[in-house]
Protein backbone atom coordinates (compact mmCIF):
# COMPACT_ATOMS: atom_id res chain seq x y z
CA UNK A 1 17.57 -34.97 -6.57
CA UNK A 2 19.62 -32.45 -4.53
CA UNK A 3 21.07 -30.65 -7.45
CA UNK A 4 17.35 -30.61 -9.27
CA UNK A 5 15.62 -29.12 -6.36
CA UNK A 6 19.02 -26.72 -6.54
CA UNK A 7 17.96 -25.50 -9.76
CA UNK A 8 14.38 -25.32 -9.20
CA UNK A 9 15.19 -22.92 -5.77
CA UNK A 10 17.59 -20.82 -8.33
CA UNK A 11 14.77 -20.74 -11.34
CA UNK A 12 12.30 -19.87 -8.52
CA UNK A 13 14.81 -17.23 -6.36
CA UNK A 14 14.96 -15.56 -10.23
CA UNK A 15 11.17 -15.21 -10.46
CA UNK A 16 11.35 -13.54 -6.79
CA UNK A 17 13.62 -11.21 -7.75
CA UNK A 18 12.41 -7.89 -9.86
CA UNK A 19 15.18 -8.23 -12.22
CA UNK A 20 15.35 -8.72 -16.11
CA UNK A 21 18.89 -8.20 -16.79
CA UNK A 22 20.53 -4.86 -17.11
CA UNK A 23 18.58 -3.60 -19.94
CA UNK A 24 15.01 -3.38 -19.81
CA UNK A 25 13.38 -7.02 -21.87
CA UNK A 26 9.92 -5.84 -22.71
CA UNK A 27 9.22 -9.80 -23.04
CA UNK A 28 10.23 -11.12 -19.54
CA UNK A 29 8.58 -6.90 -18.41
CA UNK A 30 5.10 -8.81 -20.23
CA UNK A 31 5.55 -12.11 -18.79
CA UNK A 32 6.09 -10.75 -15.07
CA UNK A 33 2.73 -8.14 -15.82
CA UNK A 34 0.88 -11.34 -16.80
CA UNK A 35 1.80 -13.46 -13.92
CA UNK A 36 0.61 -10.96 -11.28
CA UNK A 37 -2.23 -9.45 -13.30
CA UNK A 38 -3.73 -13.60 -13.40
CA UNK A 39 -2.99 -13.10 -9.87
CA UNK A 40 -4.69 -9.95 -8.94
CA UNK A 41 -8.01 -11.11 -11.13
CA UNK A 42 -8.27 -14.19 -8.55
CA UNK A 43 -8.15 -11.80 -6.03
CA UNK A 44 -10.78 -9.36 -7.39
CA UNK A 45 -12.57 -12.54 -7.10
CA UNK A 46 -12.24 -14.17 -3.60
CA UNK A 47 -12.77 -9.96 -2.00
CA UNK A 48 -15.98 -8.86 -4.20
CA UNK A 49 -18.68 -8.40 -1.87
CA UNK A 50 -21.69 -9.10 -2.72
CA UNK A 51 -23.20 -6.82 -0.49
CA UNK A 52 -21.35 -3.95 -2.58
CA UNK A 53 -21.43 -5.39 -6.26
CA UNK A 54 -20.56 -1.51 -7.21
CA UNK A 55 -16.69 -2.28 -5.96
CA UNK A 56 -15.45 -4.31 -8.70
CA UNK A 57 -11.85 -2.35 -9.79
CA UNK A 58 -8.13 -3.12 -7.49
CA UNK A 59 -6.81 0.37 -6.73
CA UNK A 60 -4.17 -0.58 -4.35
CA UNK A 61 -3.49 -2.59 -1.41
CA UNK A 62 -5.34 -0.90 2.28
CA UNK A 63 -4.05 -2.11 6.16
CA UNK A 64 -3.28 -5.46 4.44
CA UNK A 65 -6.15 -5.73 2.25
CA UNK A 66 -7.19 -5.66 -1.83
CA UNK A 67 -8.92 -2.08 -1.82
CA UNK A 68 -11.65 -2.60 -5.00
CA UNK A 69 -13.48 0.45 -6.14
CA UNK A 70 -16.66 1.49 -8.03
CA UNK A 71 -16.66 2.98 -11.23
CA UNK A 72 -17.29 6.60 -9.95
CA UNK A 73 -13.50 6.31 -8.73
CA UNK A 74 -10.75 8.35 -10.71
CA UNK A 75 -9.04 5.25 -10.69
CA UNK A 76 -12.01 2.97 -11.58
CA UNK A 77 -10.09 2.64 -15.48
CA UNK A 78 -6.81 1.89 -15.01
CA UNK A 79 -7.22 -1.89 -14.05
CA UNK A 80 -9.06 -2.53 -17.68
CA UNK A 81 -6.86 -0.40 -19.56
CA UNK A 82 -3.73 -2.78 -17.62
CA UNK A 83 -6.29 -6.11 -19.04
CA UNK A 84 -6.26 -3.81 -22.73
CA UNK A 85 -2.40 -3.45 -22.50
CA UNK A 86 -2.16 -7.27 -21.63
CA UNK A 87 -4.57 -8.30 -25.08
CA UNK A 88 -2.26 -5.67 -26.85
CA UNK A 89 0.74 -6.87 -26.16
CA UNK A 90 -0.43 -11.04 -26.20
CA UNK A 91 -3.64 -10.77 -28.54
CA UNK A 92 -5.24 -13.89 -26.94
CA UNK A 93 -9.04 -13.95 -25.84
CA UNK A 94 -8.42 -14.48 -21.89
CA UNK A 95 -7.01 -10.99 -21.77
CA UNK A 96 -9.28 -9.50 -24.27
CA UNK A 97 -12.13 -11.12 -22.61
CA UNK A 98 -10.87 -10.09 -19.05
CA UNK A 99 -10.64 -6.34 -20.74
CA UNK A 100 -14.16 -6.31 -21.75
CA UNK A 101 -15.48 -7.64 -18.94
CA UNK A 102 -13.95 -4.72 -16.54
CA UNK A 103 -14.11 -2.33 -19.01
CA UNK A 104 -18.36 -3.01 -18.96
CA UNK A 105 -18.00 -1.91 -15.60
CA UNK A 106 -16.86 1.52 -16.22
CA UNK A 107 -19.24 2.54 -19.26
CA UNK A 108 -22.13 3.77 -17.07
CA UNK A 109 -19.23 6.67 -15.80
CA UNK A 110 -19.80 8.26 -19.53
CA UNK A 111 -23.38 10.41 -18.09
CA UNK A 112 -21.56 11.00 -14.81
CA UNK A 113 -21.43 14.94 -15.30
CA UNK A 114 -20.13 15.51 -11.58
CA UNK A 115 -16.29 14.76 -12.21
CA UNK A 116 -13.74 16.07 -14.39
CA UNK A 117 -11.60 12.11 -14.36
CA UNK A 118 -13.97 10.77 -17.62
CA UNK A 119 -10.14 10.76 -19.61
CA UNK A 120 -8.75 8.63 -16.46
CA UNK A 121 -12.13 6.30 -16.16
CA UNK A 122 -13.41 6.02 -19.80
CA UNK A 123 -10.31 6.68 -22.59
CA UNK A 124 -8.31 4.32 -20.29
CA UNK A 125 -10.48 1.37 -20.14
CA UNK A 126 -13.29 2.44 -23.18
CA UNK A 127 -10.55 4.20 -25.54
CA UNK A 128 -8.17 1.17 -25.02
CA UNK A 129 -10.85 -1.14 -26.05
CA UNK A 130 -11.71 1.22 -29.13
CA UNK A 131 -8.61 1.49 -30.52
CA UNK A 132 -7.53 -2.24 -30.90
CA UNK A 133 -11.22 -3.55 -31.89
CA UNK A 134 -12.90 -1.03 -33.20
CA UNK A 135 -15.90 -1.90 -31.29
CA UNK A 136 -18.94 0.50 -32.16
CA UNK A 137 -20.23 0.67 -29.24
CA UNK A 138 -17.34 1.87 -27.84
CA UNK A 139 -17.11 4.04 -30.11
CA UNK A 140 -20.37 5.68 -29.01
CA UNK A 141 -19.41 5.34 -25.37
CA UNK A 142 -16.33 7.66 -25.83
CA UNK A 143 -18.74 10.23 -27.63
CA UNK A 144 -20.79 10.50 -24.75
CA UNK A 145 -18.27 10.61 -21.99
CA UNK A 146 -17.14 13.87 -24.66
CA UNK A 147 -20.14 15.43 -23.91
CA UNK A 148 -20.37 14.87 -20.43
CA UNK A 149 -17.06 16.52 -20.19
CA UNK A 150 -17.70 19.65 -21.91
CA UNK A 151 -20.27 20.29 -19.70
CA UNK A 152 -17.97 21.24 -17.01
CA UNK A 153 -16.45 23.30 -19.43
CA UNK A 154 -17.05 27.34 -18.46
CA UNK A 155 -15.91 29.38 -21.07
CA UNK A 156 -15.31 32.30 -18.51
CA UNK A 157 -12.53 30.92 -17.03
CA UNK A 158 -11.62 28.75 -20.00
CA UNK A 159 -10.84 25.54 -18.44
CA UNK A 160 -13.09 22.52 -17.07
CA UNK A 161 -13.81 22.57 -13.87
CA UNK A 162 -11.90 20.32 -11.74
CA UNK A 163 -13.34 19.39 -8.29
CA UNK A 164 -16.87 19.57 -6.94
CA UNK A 165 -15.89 18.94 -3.62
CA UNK A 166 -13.39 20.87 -0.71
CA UNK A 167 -15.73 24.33 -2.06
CA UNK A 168 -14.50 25.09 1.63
CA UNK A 169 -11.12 25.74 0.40
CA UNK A 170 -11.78 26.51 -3.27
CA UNK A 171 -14.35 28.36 -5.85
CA UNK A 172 -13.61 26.82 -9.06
CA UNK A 173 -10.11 24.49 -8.71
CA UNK A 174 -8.50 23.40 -11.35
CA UNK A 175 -6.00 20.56 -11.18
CA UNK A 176 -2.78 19.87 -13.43
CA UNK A 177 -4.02 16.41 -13.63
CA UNK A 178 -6.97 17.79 -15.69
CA UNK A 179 -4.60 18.17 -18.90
CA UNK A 180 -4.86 14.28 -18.90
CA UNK A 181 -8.48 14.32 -19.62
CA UNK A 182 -8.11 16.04 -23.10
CA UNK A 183 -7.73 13.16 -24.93
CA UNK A 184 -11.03 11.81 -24.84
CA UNK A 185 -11.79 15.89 -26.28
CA UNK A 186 -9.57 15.18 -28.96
CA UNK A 187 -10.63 11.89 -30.17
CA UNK A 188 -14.01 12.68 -29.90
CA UNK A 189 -13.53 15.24 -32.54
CA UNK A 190 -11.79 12.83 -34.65
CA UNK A 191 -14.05 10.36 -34.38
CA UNK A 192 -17.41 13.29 -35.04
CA UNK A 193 -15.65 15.88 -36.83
CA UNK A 194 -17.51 18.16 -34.09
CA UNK A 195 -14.45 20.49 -33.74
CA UNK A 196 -16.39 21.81 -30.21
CA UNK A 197 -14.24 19.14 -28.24
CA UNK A 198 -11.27 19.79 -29.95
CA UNK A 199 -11.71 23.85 -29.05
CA UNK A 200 -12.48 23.09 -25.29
CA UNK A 201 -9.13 20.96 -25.12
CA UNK A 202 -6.94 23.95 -26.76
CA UNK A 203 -8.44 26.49 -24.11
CA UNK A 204 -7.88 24.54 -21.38
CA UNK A 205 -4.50 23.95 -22.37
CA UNK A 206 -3.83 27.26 -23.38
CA UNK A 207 -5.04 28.51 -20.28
CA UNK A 208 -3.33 26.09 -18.15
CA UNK A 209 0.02 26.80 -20.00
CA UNK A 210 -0.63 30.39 -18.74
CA UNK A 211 -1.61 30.41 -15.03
CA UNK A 212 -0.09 26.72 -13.58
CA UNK A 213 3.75 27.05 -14.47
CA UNK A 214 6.13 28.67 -12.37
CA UNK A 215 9.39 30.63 -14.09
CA UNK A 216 11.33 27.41 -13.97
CA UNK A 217 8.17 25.40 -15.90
CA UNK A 218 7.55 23.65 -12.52
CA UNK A 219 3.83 23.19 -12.20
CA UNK A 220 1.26 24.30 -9.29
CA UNK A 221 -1.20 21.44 -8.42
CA UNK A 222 -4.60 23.50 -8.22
CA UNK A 223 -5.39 27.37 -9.54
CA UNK A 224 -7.95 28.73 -7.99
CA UNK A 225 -10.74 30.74 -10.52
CA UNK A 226 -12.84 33.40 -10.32
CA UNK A 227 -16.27 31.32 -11.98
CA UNK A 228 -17.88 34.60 -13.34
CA UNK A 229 -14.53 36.96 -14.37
CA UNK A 230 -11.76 34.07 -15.08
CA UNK A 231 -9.31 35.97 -12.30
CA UNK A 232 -6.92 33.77 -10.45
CA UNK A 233 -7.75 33.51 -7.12
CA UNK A 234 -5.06 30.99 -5.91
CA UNK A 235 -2.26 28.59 -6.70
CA UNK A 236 -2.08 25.78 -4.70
CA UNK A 237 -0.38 21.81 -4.00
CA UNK A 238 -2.50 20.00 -2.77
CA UNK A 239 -0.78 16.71 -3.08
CA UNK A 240 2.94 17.72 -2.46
CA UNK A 241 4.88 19.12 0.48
CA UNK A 242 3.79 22.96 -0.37
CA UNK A 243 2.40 25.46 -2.05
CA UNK A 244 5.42 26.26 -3.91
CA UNK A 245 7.04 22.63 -3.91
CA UNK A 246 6.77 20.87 -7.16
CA UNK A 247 4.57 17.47 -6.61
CA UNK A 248 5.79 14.74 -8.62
CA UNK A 249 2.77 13.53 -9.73
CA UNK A 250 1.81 16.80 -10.75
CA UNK A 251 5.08 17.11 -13.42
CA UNK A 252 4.52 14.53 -14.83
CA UNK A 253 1.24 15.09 -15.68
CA UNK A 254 2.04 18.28 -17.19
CA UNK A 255 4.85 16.43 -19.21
CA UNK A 256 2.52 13.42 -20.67
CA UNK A 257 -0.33 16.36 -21.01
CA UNK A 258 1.70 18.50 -23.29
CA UNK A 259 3.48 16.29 -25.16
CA UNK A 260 -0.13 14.21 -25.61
CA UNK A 261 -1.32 18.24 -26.85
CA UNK A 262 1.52 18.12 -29.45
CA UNK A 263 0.12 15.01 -30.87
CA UNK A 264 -3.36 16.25 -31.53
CA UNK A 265 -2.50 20.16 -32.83
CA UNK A 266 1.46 20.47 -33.95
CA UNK A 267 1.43 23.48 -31.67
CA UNK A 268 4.91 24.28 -31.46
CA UNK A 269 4.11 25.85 -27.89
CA UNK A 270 2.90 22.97 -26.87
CA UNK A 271 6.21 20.82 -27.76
CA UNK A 272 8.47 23.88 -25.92
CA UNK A 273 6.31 23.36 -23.11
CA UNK A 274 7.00 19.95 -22.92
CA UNK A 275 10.45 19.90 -23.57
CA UNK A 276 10.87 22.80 -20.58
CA UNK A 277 9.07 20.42 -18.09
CA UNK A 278 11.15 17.50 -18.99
CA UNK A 279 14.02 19.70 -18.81
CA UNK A 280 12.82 20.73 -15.38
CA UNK A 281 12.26 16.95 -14.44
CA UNK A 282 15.00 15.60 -15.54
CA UNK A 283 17.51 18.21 -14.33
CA UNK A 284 16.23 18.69 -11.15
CA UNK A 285 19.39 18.32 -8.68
CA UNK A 286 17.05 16.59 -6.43
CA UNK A 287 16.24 13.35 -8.76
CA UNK A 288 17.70 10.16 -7.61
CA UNK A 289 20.18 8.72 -10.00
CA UNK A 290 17.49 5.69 -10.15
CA UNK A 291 15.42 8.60 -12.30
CA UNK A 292 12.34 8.23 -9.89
CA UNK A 293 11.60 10.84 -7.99
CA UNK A 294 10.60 10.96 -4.42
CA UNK A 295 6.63 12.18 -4.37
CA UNK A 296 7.77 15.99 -4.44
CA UNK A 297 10.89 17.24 -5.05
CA UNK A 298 10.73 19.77 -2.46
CA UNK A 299 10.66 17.38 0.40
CA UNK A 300 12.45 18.48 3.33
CA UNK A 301 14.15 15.07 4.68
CA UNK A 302 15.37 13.84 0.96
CA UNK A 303 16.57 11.00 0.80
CA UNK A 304 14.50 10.00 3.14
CA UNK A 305 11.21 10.60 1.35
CA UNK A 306 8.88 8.04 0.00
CA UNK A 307 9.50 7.94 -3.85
CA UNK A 308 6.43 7.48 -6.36
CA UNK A 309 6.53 5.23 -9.04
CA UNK A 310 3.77 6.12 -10.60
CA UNK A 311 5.54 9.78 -11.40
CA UNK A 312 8.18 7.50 -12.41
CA UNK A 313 6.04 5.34 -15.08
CA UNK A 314 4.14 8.69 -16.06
CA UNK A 315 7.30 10.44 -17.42
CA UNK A 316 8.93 7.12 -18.84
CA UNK A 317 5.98 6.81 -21.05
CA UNK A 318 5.28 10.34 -22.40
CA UNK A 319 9.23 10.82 -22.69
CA UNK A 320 8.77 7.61 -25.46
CA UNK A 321 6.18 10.18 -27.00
CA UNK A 322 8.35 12.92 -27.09
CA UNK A 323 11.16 11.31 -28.28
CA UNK A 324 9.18 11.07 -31.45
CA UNK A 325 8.79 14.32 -31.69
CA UNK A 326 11.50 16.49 -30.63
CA UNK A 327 14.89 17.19 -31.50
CA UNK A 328 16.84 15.87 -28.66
CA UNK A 329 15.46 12.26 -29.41
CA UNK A 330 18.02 10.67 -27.76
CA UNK A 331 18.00 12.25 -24.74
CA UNK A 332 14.49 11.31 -23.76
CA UNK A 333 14.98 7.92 -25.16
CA UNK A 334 17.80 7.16 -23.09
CA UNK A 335 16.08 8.67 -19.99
CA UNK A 336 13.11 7.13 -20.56
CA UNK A 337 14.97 3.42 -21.20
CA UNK A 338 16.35 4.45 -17.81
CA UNK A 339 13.47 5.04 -16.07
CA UNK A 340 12.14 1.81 -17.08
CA UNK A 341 15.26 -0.28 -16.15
CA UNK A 342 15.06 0.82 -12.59
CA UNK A 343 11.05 0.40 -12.12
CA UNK A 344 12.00 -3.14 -13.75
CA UNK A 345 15.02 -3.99 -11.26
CA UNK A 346 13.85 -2.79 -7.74
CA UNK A 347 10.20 -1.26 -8.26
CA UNK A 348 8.31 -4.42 -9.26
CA UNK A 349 6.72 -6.86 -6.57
CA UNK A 350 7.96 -10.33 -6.35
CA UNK A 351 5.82 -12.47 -8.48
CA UNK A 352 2.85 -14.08 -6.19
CA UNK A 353 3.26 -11.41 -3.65
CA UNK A 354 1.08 -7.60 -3.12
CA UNK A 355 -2.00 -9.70 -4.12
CA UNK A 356 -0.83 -9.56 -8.01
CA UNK A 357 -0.06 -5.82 -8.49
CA UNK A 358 3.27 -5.23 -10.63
CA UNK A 359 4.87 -2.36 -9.12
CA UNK A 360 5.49 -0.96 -5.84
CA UNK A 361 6.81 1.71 -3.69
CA UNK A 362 4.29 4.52 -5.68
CA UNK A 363 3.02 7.63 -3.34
CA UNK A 364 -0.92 8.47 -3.44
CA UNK A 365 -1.09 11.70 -1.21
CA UNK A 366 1.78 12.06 1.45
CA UNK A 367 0.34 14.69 2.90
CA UNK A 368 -3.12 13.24 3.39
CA UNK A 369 -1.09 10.30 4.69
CA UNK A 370 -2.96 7.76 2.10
CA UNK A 371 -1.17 5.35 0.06
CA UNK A 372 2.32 5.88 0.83
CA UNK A 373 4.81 3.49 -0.30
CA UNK A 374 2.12 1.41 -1.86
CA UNK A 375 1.19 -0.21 -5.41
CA UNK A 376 -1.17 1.70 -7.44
CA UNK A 377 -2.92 0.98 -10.32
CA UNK A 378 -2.10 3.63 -12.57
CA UNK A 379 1.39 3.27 -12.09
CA UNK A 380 0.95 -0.44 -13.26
CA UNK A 381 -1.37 1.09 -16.61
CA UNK A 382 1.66 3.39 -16.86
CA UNK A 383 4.36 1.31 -16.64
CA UNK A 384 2.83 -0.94 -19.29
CA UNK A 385 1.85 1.72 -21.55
CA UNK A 386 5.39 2.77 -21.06
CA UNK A 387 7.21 -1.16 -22.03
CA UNK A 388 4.49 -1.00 -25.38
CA UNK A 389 5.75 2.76 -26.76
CA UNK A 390 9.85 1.15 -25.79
CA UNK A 391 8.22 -1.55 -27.82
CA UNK A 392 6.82 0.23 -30.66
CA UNK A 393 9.89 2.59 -31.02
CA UNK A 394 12.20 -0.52 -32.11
């Protein structure tokens, strides 16, 4: 009996521990993801409120406690598109059922004209669901979040409007994490053939290619715009340690954005401009060996700066992308196997514990002192989006 319950403590010490071996195994990555996601939807359950019905989606965890969100959250998508990568990745009902179910939740966000995050909210959760059903309705769902979108489109300044709010600090601020939301622009177009999308997408890029980057292809956070001329009226961080410090976060968005550009146009500039940010990331003699980064890689007391996963996941995935793409395949291959094989080994909660969220240690805003060292739920959509392309590429 002694030696059984030896082996069971052993078996059960294993599960505790975030490791799968040396090498990333996108099976055991999938079976961990699945154990705390079955985890996390029991406790969506036992915090819903009834009082507030709206909060429905985990963002992270809050002074001890499940924060859930309503769909007018940025982050309102990420949670279905996690249930999406789940059903991908097993193809049973619970998870597809689980997907659509959460992913309901989020469809009303397609005629909410007052935020630029319909790529974040919508193609993560409705575009997930698209693609591996083929559901018509979703279909008609991303259309209109497409429209909504363009709306805050000004073609004066050539961008989409970022922000509504902070008009204390800025006129017309545009955000680096904005290039994220041209997907749903460019499969709208594919799916309508209306090439409008696809031309607000390439301006916005093309514009943000022009007035975010630095000399070195690090990227500000927000450029300030003159509404009625298109000037420049400031370049800002927001999120990182400066003005001139490069936010984490921010990279990597401008890494998955470009490379995600490439996909959609062949632009040749837009595959440079990739392969300069990753060459900016990935260089940069303040990354950790580990390959993930603290949350900007400015910050004055490195090493003893709260790291983000999220960044982390962000770059592992589009890295998979442009490995596909670019010359130096192996490279971002390697890197990217890398990145994934330390998230896997000391980035990933202990299964049963952080009320079923996958990965910790991730960095919402340091500077507004708001998740810090916490899970978030786009690093967990990440992170799995990430093990599927390592998946795919074999």
């Amino acid at each position: 009996m002694k030696i059984r319950h030896l082996a069971v403590t052993v078996v059960l010490l294993g599960l505790q521990t975030p490791i799968f071996a040396q090498k990333v195994d996108v099976k055991k990555a999938f079976q961990h993801a699945a154990t705390q996601t079955g985890l996390l939807l029991k406790e969506v359950e036992k915090t819903k409120d009834p009082k507030k019905p709206q909060l429905f989606s985990p963002r992270t965890i809050e002074a001890g406690h499940l924060k859930l969100v309503a769909s007018r959250d940025w982050t309102s998508g990420f949670f279905p598109g996690v249930l999406w990568y789940l059903d991908e990745f097993y193809g049973t009902e619970h998870w597809k059922a689980a997907a659509k179910k959460f992913t309901a939740e989020v469809e009303q966000e397609k005629n909410n004209g007052t935020t630029h995050d319909m790529g974040f909210k919508v193609y993560c959760s409705v575009g997930n669901g698209y693609r591996l059903t083929h559901d018509p309705h979703y279909r008609e769902v991303i259309i209109t979040a497409a429209k909504t979108l363009s709306t805050r489109f000004n073609p004066k300044t050539g961008v989409i409007l970022s922000w509504d709010h902070s008009r204390d600090k800025w006129v017309n601020p545009v955000i680096i994490d904005n290039m994220m939301n041209l997907e749903l622009l460019f499969e709208a177009t594919k799916l309508t053939g209306d090439s409008s999308f696809y031309k607000i997408a390439v301006s916005h890029a093309n514009t943000t290619m022009k007035n975010h980057f630095r000399a070195d292809y690090s990227s500000y956070h927000v450029i300030d715009y003159d509404p009625q001329t298109g000037a420049v009226l400031k370049k800002n961080t927001h999120q990182g340690y400066s003005h001139e410090s490069a936010w984490s976060r921010g990279q990597a968005w401008a890494l998955y954005g470009y490379t995600m550009c490439y996909r959609y146009t062949k632009n040749p500039l837009y595959l440079a401009q990739a392969e300069n940010v990753a060459k900016f990331i990935l260089n940069h003699p303040n990354m950790p060996k580990d390959l993930v980064p603290y949350y900007d890689f400015d910050a004055p007391e490195i090493p003893n700066e709260p790291r983000d996963a999220s960044a982390a996941a962000l770059i592992s995935s589009a890295l998979y992308e442009l490995n596909t793409y670019s010359k130096a395949r192996k490279d971002y291959r390697k890197k990217a196997d890398q990145i994934l094989e330390s998230l896997a080994t000391k980035y990933t909660a202990p299964v049963g514990s952080s009320f079923g969220f996958i990965l910790l240690h991730s960095t919402g805003s340091k500077p507004g002192n708001f998740e810090v060292d916490a899970p978030l739920s786009y690093a967990d959509y990440y992170y799995l989006e990430a093990l599927l392309r390592k998946k795919n590429l074999k």
